[in-house]
Protein backbone atom coordinates (compact mmCIF):
# COMPACT_ATOMS: atom_id res chain seq x y z
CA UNK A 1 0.00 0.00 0.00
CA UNK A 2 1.38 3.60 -1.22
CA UNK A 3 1.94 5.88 1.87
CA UNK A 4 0.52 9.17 1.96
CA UNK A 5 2.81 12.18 1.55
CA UNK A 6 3.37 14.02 4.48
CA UNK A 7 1.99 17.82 3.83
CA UNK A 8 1.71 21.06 5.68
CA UNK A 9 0.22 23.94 4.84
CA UNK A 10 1.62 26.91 2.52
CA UNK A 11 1.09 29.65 3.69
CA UNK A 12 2.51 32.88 0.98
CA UNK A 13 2.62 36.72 3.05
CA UNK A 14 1.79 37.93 -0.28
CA UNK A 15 1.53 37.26 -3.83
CA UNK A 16 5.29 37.83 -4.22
CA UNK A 17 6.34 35.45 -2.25
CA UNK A 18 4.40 33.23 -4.63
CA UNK A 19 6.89 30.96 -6.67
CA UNK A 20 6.80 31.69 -9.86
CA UNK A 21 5.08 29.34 -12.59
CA UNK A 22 3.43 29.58 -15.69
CA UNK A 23 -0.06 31.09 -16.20
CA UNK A 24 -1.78 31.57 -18.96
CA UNK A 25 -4.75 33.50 -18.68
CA UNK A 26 -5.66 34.84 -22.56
CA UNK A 27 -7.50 31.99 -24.28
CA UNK A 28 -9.26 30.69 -21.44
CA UNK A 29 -11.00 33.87 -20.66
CA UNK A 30 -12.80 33.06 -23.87
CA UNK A 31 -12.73 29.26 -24.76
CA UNK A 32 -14.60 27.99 -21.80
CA UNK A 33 -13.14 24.32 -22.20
CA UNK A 34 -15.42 22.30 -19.66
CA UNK A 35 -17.54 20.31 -22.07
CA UNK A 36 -14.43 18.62 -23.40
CA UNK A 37 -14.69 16.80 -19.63
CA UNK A 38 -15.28 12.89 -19.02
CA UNK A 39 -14.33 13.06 -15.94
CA UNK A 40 -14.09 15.79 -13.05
CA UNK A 41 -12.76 16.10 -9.88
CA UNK A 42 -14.39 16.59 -6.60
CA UNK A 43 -12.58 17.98 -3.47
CA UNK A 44 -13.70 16.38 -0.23
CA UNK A 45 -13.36 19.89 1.98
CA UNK A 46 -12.91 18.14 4.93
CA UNK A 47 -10.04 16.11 4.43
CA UNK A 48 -8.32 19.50 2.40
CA UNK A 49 -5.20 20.85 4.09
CA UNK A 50 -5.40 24.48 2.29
CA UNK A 51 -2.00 23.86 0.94
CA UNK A 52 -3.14 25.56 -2.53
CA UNK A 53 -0.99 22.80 -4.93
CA UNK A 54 -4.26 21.97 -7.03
CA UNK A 55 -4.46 25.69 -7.81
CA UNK A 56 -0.55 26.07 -8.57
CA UNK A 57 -0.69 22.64 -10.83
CA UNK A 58 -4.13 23.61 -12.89
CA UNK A 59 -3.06 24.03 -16.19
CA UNK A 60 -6.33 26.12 -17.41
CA UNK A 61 -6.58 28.10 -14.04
CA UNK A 62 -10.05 26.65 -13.05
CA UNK A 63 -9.35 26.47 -9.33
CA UNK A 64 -9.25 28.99 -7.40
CA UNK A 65 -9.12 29.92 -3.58
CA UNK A 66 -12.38 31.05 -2.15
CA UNK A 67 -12.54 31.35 1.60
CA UNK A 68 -8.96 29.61 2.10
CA UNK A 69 -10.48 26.57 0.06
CA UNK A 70 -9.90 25.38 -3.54
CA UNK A 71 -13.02 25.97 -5.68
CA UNK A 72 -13.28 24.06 -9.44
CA UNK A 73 -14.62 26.29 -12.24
CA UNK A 74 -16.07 23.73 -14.31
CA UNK A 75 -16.81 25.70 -16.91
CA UNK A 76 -12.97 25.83 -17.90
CA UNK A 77 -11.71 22.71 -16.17
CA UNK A 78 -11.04 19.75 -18.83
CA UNK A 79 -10.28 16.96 -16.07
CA UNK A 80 -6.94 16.28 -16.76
CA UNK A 81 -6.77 14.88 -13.27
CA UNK A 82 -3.37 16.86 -12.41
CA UNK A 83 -4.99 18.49 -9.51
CA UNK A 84 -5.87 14.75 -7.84
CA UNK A 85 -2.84 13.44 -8.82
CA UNK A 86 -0.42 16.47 -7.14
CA UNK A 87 -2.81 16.72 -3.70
CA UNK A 88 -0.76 15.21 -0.96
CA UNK A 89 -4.16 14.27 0.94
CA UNK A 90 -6.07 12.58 -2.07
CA UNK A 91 -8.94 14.50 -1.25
CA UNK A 92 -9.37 15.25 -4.59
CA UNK A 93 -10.98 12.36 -6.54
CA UNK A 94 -11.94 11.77 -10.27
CA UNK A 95 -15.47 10.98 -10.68
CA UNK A 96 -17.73 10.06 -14.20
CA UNK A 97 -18.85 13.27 -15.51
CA UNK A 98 -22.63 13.61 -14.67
CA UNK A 99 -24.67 14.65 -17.67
């Protein structure tokens, strides 16, 4: 059995002290992307750690941080599993897209 990765919390004084990482922002403010989805996560909040690496790893930017939790956008989210893949609790899992 694969044992969990030990995680603590990130906490960033401001959005400098944010590493820096790629972003792009252009297309996806018009190409909402979500209907090319099979699959989509779903973030069990109470096992969530707030350590914000789903929201650094999303590729399309469709997570963000509302209330010191992640939040998916589906609309722009393609489920490319990435987020529940890179979250050290597995609180993030990939469920059949509903129709």
């Amino acid at each position: 059995m694969k044992q969990k990765k030990k995680a603590e919390k990130i906490i960033f004084e401001s959005e400098k002290d944010v590493p820096l990482m790629p972003i792009s922002l252009g297309p996806m403010l018009w190409n909402r992307t979500g209907a090319w989805r099979n699959i989509r996560p779903e973030i069990n909040l109470t096992e969530c750690i707030q350590c914000g690496i789903c929201w650094k790893f999303c590729p399309d930017v469709a997570i963000a941080i509302e209330n010191e939790f992640p939040v998916i956008d589906y609309d722009y989210c393609k489920g490319c599993g990435i987020c529940a893949e890179e979250c050290p609790t597995k609180c993030i899992a990939m469920v059949e897209e509903r129709k």
